[in-house]
Protein backbone atom coordinates (compact mmCIF):
# COMPACT_ATOMS: atom_id res chain seq x y z
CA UNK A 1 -30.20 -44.65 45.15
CA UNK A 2 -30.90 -42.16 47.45
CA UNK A 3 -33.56 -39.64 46.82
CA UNK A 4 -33.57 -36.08 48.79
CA UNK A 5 -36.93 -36.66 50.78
CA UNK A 6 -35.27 -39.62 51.81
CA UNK A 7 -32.95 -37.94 53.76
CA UNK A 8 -34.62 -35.81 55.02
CA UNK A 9 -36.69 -37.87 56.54
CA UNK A 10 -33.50 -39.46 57.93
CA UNK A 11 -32.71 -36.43 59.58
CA UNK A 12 -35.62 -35.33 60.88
CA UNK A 13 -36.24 -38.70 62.71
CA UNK A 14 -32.71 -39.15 64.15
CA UNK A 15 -31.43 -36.47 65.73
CA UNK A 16 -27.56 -35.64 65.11
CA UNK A 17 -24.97 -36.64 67.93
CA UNK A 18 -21.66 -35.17 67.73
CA UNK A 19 -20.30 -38.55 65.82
CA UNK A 20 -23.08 -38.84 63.74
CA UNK A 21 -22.60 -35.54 61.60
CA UNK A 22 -18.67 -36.77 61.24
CA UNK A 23 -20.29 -40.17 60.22
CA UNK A 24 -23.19 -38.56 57.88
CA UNK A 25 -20.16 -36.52 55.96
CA UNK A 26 -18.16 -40.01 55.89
CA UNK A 27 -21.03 -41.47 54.40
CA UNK A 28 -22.01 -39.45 51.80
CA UNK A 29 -18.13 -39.00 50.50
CA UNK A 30 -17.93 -42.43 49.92
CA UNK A 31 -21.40 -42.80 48.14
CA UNK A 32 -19.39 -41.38 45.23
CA UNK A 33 -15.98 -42.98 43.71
CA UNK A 34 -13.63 -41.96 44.40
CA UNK A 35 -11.74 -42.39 40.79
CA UNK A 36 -14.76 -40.32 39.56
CA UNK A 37 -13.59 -37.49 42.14
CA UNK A 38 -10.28 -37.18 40.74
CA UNK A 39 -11.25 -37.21 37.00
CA UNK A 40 -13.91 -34.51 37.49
CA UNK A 41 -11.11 -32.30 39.13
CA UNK A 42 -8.46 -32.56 36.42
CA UNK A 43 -11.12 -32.33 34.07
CA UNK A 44 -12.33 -28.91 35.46
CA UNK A 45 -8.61 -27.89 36.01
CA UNK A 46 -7.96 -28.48 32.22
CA UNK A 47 -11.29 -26.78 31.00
CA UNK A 48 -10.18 -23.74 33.16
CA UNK A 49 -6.69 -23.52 31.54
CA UNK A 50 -7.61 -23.90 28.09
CA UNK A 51 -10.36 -21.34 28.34
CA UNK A 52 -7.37 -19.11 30.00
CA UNK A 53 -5.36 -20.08 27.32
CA UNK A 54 -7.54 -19.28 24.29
CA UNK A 55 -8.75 -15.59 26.11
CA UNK A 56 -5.11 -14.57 25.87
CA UNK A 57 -4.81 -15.77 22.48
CA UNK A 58 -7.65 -14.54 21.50
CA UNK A 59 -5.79 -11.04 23.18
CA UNK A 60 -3.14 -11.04 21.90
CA UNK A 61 -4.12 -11.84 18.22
CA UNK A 62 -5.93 -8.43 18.46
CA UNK A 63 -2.81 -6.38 17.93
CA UNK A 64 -0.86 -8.66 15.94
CA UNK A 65 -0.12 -6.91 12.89
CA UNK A 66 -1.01 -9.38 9.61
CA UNK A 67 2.23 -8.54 7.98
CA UNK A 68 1.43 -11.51 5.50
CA UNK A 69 -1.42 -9.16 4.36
CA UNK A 70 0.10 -5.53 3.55
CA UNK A 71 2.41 -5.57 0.36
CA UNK A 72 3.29 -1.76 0.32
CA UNK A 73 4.34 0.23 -2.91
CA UNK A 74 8.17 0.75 -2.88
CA UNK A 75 7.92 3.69 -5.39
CA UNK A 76 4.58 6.01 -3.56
CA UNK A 77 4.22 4.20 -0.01
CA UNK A 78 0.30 2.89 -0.77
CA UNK A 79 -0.29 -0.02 0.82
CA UNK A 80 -2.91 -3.06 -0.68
CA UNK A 81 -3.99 -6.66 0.56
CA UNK A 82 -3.23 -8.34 -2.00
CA UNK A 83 0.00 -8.53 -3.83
CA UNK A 84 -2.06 -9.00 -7.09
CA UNK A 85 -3.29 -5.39 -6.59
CA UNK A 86 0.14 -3.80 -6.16
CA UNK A 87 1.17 -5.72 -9.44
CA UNK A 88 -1.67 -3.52 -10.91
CA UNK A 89 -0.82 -0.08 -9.50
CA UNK A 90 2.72 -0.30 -9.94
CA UNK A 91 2.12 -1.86 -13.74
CA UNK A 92 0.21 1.06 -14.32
CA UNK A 93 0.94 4.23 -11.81
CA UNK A 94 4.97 3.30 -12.37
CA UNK A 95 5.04 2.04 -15.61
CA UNK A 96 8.10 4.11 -17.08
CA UNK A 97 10.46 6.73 -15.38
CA UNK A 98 12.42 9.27 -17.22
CA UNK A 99 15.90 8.78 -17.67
CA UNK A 100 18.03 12.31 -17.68
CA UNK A 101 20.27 13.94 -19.33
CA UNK A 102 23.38 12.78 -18.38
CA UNK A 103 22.60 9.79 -17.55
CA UNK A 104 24.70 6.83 -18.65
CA UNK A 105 21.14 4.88 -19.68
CA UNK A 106 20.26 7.79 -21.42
CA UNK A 107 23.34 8.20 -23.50
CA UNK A 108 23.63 4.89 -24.55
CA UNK A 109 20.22 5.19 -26.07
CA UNK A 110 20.01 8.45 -27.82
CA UNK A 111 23.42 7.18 -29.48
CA UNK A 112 21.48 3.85 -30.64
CA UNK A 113 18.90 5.41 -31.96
CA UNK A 114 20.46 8.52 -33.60
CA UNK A 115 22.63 6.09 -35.67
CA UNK A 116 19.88 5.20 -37.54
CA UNK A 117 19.40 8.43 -39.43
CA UNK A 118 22.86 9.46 -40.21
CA UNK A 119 22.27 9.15 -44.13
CA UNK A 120 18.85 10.83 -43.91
CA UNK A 121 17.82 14.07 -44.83
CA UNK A 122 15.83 14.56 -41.35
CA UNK A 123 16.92 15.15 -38.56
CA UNK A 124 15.41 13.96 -35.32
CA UNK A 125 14.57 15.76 -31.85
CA UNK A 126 14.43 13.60 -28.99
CA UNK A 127 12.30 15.13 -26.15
CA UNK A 128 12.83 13.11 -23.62
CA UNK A 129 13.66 8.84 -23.08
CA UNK A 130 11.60 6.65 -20.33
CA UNK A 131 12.68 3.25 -19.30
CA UNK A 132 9.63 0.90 -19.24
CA UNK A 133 9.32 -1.22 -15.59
CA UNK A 134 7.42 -4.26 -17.13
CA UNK A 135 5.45 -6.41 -15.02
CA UNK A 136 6.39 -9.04 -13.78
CA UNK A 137 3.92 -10.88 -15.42
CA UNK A 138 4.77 -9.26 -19.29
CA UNK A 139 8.36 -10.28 -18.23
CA UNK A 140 7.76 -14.43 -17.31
CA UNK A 141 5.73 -14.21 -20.74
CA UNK A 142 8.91 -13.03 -23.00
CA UNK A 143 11.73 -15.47 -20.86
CA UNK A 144 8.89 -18.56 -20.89
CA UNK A 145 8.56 -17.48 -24.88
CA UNK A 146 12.37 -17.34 -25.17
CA UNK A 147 13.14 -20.79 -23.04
CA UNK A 148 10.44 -22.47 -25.76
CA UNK A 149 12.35 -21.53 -28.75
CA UNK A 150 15.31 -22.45 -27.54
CA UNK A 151 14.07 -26.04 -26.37
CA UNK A 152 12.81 -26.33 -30.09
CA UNK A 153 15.52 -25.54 -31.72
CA UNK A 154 17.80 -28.18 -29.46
CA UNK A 155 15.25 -30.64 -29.53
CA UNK A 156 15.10 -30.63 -33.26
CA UNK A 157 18.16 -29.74 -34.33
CA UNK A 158 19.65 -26.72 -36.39
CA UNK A 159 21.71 -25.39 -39.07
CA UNK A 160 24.77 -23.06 -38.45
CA UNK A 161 22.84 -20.08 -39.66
CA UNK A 162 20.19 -20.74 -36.32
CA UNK A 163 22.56 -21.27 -34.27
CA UNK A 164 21.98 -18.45 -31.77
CA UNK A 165 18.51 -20.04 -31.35
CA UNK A 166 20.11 -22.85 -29.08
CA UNK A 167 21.94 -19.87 -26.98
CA UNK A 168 19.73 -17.34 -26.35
CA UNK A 169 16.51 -17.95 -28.71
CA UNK A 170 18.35 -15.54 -31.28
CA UNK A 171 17.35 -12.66 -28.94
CA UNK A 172 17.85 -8.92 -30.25
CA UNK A 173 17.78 -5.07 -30.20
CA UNK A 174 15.02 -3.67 -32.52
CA UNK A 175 12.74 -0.58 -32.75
CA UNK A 176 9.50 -0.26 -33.56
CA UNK A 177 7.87 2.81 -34.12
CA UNK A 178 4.30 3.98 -32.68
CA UNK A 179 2.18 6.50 -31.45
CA UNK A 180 0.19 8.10 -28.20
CA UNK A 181 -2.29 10.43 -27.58
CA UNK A 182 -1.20 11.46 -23.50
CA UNK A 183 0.83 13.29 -21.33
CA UNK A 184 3.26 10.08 -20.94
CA UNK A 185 6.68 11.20 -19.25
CA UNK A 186 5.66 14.93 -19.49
CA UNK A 187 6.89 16.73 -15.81
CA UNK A 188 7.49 13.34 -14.41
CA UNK A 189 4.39 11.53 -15.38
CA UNK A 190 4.79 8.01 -14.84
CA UNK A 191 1.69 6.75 -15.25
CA UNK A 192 -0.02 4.96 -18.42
CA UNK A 193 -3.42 6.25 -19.80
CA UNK A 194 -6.63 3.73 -20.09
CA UNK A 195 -7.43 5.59 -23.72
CA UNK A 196 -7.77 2.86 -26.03
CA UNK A 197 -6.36 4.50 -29.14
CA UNK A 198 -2.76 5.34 -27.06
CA UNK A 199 -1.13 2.80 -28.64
CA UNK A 200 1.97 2.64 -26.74
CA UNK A 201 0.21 2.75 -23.36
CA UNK A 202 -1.77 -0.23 -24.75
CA UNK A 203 1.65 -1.76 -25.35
CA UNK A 204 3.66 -1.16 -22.12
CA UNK A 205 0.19 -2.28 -20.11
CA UNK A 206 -0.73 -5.39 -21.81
CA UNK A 207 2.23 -6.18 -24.83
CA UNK A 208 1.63 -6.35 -28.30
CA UNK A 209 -1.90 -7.53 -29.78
CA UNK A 210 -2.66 -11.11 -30.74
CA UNK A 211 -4.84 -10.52 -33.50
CA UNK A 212 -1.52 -8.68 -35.46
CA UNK A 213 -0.51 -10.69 -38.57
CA UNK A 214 3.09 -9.76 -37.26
CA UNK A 215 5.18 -7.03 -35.75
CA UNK A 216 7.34 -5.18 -37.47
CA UNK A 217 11.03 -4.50 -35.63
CA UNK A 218 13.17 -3.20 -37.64
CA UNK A 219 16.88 -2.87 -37.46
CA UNK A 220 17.59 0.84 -37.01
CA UNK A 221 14.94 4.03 -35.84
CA UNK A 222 14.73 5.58 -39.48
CA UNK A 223 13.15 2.38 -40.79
CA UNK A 224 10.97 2.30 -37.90
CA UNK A 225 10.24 5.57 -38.43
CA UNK A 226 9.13 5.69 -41.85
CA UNK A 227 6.72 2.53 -41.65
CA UNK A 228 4.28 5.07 -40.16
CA UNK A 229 3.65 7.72 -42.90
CA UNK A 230 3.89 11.03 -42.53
CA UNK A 231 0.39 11.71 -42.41
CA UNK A 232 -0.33 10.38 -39.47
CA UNK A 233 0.36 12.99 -37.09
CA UNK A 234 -1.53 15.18 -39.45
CA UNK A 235 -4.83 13.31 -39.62
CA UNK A 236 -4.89 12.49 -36.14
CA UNK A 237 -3.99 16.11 -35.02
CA UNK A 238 -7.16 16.57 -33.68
CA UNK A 239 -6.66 13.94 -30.91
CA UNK A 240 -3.32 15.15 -30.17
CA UNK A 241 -1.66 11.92 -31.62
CA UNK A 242 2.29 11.95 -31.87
CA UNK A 243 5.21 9.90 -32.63
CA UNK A 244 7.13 7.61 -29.78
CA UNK A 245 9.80 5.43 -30.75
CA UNK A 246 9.93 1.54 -28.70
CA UNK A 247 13.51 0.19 -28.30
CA UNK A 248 12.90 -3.89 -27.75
CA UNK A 249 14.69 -6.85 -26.94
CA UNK A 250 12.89 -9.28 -29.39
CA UNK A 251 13.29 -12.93 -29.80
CA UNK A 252 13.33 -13.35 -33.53
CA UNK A 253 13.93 -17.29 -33.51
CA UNK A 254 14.23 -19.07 -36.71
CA UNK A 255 14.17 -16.54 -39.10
CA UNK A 256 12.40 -17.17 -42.82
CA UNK A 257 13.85 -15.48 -45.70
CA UNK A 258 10.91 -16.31 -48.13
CA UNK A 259 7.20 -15.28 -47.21
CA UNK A 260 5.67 -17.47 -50.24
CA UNK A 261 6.90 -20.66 -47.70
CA UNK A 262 6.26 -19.45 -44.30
CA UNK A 263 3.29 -19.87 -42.59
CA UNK A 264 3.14 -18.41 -38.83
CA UNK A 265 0.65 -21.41 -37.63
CA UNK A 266 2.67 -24.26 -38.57
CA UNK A 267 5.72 -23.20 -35.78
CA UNK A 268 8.54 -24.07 -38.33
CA UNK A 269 9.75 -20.15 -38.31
CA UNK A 270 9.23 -17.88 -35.78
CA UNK A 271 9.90 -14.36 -38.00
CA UNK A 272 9.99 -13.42 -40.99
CA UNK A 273 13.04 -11.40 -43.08
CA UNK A 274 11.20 -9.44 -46.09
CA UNK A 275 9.59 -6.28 -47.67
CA UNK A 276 8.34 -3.52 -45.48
CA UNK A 277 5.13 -1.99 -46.46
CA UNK A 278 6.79 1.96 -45.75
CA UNK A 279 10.11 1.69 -47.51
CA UNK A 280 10.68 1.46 -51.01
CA UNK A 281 12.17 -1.44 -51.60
CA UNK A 282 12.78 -4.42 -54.36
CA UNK A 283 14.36 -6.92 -52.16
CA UNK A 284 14.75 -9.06 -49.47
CA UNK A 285 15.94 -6.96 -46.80
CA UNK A 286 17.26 -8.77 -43.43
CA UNK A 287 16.91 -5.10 -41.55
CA UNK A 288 13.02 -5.73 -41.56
CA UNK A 289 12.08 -7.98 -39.41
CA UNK A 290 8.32 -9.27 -38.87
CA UNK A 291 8.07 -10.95 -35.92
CA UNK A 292 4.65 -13.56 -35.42
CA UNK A 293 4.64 -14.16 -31.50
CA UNK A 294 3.44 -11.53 -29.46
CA UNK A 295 5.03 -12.40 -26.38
CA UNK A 296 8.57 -12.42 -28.47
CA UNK A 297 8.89 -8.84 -28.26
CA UNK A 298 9.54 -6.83 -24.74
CA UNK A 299 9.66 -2.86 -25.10
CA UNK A 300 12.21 -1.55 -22.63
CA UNK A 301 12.70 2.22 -23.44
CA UNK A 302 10.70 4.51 -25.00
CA UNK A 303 11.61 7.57 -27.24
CA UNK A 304 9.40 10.64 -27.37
CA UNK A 305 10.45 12.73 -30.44
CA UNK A 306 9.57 15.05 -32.96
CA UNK A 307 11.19 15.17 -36.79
């Protein structure tokens, strides 16, 4: 409305008297709304204290520690981001620990798997026992494998011999016998080797193989023992390979007494009762159990001895 040469040549031509300056100032106040005033003040006011706000946020955030980000290692102290990655390193730098002598753990199993040899002409040496600390992971995969069988065997019904399926997926304690190639226990080792012919470091890390047309868990530690030959240790001496014994809960299901019926990929049986391929024997023997799931079988202890 008004443009600045405007008034200036307003105030060059009129002279200022004491009531005109008061007047000027009264004039050019109320040239702008007054409702526009007020908005532009609260509007700077807020700008001003959310700036303030977000520079002390923005503050303080700086030495807030991100505890949802550090999942520390309860065993060594290492910290990691993610909690994926201390799944790893504990899975793999704290896979077993040792359990001494004296030890009620420890007693319990040397007397479970000595049993098995009492009529034999050997005589084992155990070296030393580890517990295995499965993964969380490799422990969801057994119970979810375990909760199946029993919601098949309820769903479809079962004879008094399968009864135990229903309860607990017919869950129980078997050996099975295998070998390594490191240091595994030795001076308080508890870490698992990466070498790819360690079987029983393949085992505790990732479980049993897939591609296996079953696993055998037999019912004491002689008859695990002897399904590896003797020769094994012998041929393989050269890569240091020796004997470890597995002690697993196993979830043998509906077992099959006949292999000329049973056929792993039609789900009606979940193991298999028969022949072992080390022992010499003529008959159906219920001691040898072949087990077709992978995930039905969770080592907890392992056995490092010599014969």
């Amino acid at each position: 409305m008004f443009s600045s040469k405007t008034c200036k040549t307003i105030n060059d031509t009129q002279p200022p008297t004491p009531t005109s300056a008061r007047s000027s100032q009264h004039s050019l106040v109320t040239l702008v709304p007054s409702e526009v005033q007020v908005f532009s003040t609260q509007q700077r006011k807020r700008l001003t204290e959310s700036r303030a706000a977000e520079s002390e946020i923005s503050a303080e955030s700086a030495f807030l520690p991100l505890r949802n980000d550090i999942f520390p290692c309860t065993a060594c102290g290492e910290i990691f981001p993610k909690s994926q990655l201390l799944e790893q390193h504990q899975s793999i730098k704290h896979a077993v620990s040792e359990l001494i002598d004296g030890d009620s753990g420890n007693n319990i199993i040397r007397i479970i798997f000595n049993t098995g040899w009492k009529n034999t002409r050997k005589t084992p040496r155990i070296h030393r026992i580890l517990k295995i600390h499965n993964s969380p992971r490799i422990l969801s995969r057994f119970e979810e494998y375990r909760e199946t069988v029993k919601s098949k065997a309820s769903r479809n019904g079962v004879m008094k011999r399968d009864e135990r399926c229903v309860v607990d997926g017919n869950e129980l304690l078997r050996f099975h016998c295998s070998t390594f190639l490191c240091n595994l226990g030795h001076n308080g080792n508890s870490s698992i080797c990466n070498n790819q012919y360690c079987s029983v470091c393949g085992i505790i890390r990732s479980g049993f193989s897939p591609k296996l047309d079953g696993i055998s868990t037999p019912s004491t530690s002689w008859r695990a023992h002897v399904v590896i030959p003797d020769e094994i240790e012998e041929e393989f001496a050269f890569m240091n390979a020796k004997r470890a014994m597995l002690v697993c809960r196993v979830v043998a299901g509906r077992i099959a007494y006949d292999s000329v019926d049973v056929d792993k990929e039609d789900g009606g049986f979940d193991s298999l009762a028969g022949r072992s391929s080390g022992i010499q024997m003529s008959k159906v023997d219920e001691d040898e159990l072949l087990v077709f799931n992978p995930r039905a079988v969770l080592p907890c202890f392992v056995i490092m001895y010599s014969v």
